[in-house]
C-alpha atoms as a PDB file:
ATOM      1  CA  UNK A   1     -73.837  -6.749 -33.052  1.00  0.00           C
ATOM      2  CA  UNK A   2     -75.361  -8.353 -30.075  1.00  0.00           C
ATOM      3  CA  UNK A   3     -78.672  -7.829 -28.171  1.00  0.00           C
ATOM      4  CA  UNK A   4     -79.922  -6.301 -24.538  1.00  0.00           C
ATOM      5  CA  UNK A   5     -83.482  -7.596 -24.057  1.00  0.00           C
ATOM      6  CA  UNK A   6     -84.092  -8.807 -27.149  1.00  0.00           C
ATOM      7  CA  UNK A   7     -82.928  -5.447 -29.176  1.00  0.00           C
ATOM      8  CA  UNK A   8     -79.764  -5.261 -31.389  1.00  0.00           C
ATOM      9  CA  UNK A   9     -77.231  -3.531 -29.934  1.00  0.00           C
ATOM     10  CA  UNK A  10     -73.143  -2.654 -31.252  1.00  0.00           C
ATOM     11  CA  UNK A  11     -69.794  -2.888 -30.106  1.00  0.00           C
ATOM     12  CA  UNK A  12     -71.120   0.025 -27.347  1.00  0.00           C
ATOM     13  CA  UNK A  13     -74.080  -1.476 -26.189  1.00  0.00           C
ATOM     14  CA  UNK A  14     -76.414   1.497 -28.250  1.00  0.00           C
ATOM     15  CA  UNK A  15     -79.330   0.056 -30.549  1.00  0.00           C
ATOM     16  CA  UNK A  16     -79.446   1.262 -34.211  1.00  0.00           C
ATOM     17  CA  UNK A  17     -82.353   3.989 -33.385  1.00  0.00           C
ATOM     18  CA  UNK A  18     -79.928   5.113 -30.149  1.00  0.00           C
ATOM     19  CA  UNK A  19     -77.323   5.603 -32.899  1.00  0.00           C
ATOM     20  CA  UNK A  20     -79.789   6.985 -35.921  1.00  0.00           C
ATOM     21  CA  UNK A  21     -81.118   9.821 -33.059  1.00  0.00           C
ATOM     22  CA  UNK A  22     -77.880  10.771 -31.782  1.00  0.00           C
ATOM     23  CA  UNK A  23     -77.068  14.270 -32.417  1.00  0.00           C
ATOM     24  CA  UNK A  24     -73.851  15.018 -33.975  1.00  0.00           C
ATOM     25  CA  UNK A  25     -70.911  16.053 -32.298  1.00  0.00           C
ATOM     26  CA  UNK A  26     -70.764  19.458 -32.812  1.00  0.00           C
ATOM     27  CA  UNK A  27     -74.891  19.855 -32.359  1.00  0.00           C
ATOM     28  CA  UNK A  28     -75.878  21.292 -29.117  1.00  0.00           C
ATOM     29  CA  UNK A  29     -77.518  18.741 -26.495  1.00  0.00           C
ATOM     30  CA  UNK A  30     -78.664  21.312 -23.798  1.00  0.00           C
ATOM     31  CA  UNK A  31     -80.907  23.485 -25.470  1.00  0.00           C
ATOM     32  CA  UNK A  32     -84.798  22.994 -24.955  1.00  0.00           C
ATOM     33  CA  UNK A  33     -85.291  21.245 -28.375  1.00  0.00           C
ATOM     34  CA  UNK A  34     -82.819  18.828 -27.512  1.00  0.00           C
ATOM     35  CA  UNK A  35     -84.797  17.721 -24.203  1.00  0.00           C
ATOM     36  CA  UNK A  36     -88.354  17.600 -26.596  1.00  0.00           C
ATOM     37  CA  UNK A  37     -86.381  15.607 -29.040  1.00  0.00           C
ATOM     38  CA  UNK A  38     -85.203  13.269 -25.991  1.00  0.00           C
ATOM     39  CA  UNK A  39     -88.524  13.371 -24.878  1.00  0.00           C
ATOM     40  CA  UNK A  40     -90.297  12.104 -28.396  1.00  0.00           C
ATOM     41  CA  UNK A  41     -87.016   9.307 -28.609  1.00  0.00           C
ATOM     42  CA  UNK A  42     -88.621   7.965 -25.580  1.00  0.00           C
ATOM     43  CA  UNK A  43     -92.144   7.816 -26.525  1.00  0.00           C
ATOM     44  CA  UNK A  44     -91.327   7.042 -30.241  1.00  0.00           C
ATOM     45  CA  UNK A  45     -87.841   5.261 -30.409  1.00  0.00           C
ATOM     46  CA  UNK A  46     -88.599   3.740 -33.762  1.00  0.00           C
ATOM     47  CA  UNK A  47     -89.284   7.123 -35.194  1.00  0.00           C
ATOM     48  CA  UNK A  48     -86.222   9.445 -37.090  1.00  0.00           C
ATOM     49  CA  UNK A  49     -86.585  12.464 -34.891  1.00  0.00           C
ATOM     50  CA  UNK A  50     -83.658  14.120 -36.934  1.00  0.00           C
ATOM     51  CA  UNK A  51     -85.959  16.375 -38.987  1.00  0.00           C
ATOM     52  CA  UNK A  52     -87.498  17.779 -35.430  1.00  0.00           C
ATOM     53  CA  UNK A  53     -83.611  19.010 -34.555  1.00  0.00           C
ATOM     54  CA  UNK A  54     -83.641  21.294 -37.488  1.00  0.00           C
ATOM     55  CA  UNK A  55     -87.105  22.512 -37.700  1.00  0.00           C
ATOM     56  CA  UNK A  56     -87.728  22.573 -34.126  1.00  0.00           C
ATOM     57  CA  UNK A  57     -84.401  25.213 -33.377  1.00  0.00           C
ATOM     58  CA  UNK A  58     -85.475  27.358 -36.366  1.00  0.00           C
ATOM     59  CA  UNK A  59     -89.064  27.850 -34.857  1.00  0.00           C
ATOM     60  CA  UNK A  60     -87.691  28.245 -31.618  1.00  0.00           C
ATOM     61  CA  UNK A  61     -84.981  30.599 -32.688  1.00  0.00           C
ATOM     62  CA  UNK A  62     -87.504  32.738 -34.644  1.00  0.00           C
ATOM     63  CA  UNK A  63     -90.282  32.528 -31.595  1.00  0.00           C
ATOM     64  CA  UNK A  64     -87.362  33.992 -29.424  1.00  0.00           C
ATOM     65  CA  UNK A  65     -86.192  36.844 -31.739  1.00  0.00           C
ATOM     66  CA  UNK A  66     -89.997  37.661 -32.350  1.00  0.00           C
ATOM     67  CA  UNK A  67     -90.406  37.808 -28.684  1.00  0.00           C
ATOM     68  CA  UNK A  68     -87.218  40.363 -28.217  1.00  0.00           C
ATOM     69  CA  UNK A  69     -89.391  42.112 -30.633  1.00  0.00           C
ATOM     70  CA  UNK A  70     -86.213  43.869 -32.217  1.00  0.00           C
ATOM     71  CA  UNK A  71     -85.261  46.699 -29.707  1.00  0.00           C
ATOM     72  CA  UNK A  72     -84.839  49.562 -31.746  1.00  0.00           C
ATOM     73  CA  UNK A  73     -88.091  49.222 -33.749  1.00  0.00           C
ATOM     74  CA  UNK A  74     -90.212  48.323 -30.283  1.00  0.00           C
ATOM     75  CA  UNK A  75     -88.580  52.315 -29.560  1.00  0.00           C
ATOM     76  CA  UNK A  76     -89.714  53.781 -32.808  1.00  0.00           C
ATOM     77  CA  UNK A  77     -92.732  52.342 -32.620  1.00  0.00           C
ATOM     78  CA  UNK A  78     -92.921  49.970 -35.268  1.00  0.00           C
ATOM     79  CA  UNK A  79     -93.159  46.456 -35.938  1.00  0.00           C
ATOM     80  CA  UNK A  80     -91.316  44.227 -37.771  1.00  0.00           C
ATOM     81  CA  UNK A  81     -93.564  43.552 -40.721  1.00  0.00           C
ATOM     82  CA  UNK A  82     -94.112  47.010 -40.292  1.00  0.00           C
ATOM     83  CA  UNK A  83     -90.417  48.141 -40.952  1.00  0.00           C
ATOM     84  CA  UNK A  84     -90.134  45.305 -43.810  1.00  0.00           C
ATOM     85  CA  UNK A  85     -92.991  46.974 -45.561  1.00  0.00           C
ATOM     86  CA  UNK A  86     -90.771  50.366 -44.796  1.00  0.00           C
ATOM     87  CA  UNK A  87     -87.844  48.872 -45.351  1.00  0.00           C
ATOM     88  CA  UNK A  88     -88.982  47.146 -49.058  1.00  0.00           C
ATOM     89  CA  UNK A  89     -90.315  50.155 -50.739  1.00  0.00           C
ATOM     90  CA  UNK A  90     -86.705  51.721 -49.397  1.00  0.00           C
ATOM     91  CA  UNK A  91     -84.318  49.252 -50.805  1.00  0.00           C
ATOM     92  CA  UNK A  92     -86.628  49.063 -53.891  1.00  0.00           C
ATOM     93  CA  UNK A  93     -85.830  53.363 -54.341  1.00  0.00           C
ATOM     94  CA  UNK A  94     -89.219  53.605 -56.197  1.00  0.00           C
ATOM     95  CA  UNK A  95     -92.700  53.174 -55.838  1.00  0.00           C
ATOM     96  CA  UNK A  96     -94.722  50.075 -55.297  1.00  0.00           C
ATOM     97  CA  UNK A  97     -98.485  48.370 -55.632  1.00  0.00           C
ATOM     98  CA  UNK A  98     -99.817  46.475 -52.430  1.00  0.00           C
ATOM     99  CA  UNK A  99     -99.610  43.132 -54.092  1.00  0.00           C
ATOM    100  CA  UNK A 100     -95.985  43.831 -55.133  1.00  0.00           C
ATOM    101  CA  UNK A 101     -95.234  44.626 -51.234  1.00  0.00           C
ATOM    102  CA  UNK A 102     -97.344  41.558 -50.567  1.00  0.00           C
ATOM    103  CA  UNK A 103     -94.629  39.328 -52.274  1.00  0.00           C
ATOM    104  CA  UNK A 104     -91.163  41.641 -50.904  1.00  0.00           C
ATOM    105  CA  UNK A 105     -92.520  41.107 -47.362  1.00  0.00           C
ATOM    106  CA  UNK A 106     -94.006  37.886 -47.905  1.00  0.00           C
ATOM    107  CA  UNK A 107     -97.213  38.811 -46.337  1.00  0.00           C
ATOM    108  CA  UNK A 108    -100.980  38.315 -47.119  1.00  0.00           C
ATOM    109  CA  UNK A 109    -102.481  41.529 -48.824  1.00  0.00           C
ATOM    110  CA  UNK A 110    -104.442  41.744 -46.071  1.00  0.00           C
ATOM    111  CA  UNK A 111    -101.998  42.476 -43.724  1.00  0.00           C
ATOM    112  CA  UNK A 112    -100.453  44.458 -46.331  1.00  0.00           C
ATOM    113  CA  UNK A 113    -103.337  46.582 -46.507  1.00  0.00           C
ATOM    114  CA  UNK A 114    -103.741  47.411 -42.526  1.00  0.00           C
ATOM    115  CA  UNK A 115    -100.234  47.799 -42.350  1.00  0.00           C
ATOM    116  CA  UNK A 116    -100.345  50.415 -45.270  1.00  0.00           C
ATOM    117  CA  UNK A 117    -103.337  52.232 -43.422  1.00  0.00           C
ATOM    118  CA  UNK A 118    -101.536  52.555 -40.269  1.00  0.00           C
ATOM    119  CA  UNK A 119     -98.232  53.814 -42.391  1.00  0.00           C
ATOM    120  CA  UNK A 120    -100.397  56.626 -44.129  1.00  0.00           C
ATOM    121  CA  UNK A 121    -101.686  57.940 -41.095  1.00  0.00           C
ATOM    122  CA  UNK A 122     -98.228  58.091 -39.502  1.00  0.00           C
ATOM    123  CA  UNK A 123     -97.748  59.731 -42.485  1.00  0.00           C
ATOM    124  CA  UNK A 124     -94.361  57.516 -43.518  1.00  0.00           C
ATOM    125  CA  UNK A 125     -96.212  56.461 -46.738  1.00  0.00           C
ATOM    126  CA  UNK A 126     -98.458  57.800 -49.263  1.00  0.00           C
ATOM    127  CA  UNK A 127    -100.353  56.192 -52.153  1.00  0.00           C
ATOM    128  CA  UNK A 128    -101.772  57.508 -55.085  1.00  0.00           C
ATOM    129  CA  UNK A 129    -103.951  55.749 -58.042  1.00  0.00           C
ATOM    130  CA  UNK A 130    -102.737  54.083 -61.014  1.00  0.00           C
ATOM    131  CA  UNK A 131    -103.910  56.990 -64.027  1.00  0.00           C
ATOM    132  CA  UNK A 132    -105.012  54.389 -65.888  1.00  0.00           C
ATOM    133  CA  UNK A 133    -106.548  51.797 -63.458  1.00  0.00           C
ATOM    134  CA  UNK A 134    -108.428  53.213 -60.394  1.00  0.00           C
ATOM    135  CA  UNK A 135    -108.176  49.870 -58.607  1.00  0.00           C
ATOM    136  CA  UNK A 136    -104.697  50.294 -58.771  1.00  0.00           C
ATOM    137  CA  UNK A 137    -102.906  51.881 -56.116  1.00  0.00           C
ATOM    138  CA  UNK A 138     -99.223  53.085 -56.068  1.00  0.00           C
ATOM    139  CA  UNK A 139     -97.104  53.245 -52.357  1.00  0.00           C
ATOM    140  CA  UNK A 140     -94.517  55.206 -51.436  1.00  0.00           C
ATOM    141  CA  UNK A 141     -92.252  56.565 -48.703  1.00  0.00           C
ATOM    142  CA  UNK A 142     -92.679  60.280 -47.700  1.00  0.00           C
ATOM    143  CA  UNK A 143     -89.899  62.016 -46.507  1.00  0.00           C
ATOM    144  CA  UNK A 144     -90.305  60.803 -43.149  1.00  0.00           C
ATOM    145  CA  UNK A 145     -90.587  57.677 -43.729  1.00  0.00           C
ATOM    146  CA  UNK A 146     -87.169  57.372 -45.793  1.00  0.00           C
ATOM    147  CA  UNK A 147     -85.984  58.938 -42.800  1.00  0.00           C
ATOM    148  CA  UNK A 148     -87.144  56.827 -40.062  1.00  0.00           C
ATOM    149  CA  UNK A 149     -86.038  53.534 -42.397  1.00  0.00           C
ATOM    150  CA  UNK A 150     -82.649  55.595 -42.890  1.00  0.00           C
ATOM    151  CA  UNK A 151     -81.931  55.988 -39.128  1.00  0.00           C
ATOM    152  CA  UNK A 152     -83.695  52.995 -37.718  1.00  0.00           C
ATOM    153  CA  UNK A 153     -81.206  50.561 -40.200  1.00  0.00           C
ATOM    154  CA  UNK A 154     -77.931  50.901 -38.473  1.00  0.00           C
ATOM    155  CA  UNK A 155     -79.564  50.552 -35.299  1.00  0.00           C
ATOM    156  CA  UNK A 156     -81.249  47.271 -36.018  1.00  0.00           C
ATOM    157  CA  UNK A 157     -78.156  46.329 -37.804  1.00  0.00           C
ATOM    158  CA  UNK A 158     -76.356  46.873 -34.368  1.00  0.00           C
ATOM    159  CA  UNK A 159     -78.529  45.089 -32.373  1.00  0.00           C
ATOM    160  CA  UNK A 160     -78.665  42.140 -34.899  1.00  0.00           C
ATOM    161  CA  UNK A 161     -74.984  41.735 -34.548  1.00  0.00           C
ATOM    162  CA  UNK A 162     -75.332  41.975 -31.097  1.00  0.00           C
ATOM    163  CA  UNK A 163     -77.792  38.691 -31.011  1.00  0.00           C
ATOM    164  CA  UNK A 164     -75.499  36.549 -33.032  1.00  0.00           C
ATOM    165  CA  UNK A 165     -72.259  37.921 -30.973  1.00  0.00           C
ATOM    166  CA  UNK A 166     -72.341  33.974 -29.590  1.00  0.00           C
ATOM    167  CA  UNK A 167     -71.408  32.737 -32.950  1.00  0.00           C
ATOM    168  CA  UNK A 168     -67.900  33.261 -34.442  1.00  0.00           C
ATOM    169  CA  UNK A 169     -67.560  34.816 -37.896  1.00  0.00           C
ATOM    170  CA  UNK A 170     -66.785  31.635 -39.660  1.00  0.00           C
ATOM    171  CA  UNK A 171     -70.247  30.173 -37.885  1.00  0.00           C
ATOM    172  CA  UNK A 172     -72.302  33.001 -39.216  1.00  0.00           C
ATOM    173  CA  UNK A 173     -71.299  32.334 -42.780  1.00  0.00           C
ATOM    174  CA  UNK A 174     -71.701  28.834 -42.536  1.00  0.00           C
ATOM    175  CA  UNK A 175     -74.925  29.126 -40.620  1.00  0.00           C
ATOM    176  CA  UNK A 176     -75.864  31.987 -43.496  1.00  0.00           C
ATOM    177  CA  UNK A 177     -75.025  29.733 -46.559  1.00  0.00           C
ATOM    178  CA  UNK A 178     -76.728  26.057 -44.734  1.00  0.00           C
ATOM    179  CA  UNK A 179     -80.106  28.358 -44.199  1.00  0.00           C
ATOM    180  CA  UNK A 180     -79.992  30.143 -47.596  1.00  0.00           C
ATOM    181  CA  UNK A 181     -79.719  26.513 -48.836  1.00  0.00           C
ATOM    182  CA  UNK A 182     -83.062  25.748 -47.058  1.00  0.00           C
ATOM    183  CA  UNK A 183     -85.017  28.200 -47.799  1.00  0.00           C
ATOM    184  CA  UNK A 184     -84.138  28.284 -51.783  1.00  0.00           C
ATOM    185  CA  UNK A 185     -85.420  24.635 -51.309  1.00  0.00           C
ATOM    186  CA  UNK A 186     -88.621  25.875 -49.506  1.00  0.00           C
ATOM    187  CA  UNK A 187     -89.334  28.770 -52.048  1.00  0.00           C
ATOM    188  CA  UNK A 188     -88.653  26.067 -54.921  1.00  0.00           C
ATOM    189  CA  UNK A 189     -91.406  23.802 -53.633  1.00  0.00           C
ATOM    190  CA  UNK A 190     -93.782  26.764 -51.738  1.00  0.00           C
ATOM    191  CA  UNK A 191     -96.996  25.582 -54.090  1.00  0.00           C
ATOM    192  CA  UNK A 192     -96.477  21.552 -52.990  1.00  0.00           C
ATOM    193  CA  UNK A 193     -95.992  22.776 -49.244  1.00  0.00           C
ATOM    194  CA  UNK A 194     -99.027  24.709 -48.929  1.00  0.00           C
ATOM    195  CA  UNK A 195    -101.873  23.128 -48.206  1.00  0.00           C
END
């Protein structure tokens, strides 16, 4: 180790936090969280940026795919909360309360609940009250509904593969198995990350 202006340097002339903030090989270095990251190395060289590489392309990633808002559902008209809301009560094949669509779409109750009142008057769901608890209510998809959600699902399958058609299968899975790894993590510690 040696030293350039009074910083450590190695056998390549790169300080420790030059080598410590270097992405990996295989990570990307032109995408626009790369130049933020670069930028922040700059301002904060002492700081362990790695964290921002991860976090930073997921929030990107998800702003982008939010912004395509999903083709086929921008064409029938719905939303994407709007089609998870569909979309939970038809992979569920029976009836559901608003708070028990609140968790499946992991959504407040109440977005839940404008969601559901712009769903009944499509008429693609119906409730109905509990017999035994009035404040109870019980969702459902009508006919049309299980429709749309039957017809819209290949098409938004489709399109999804469409959007990851720049990764190889291999890549998918990997990419599939590193973020199901994150987000049991997240789930497991939801309560100490809210604040």
């Amino acid at each position: 180790m040696t030293s350039v202006n009074g910083r450590p340097t190695d056998e390549n002339g790169a300080s420790p936090d030059t080598a410590r903030h270097a992405p990996s090989p295989s990570a990307p270095s032109h995408d626009t969280v790369a130049a933020v990251v670069g930028q922040w190395q700059a301002v904060h060289p002492d700081l362990d940026t790695g964290p921002m590489e991860i976090i930073g392309r997921i929030n990107r990633c998800a702003a982008l795919l939010q912004q395509a808002e999903d083709a086929p559902l921008r064409r029938a008209g719905l939303s994407r909360p709007e089609f998870d809301l569909l979309g939970a009560l038809r992979r569920t094949g029976h009836e559901l309360t608003p708070s028990e669509l609140t968790r499946e779409t992991f959504s407040s109750g109440a977005a839940v609940t404008k969601r559901l009142k712009q769903l009944t008057e499509r008429g693609l769901v119906e409730r109905r009250g509990d017999t035994r608890d009035r404040r109870v209510a019980h969702v459902r998809l009508t006919d049309a509904g299980r429709e749309l959600v039957d017809a819209i699902l290949p098409e938004q399958l489709a399109y999804e593969t469409t959007v990851l058609a720049g990764l190889d299968t291999p890549g998918q899975g990997e990419l599939a198995t590193l973020l199901s790894e994150l987000l049991v993590q997240l789930e497991g510690r939801l309560g100490v990350l809210r604040v």
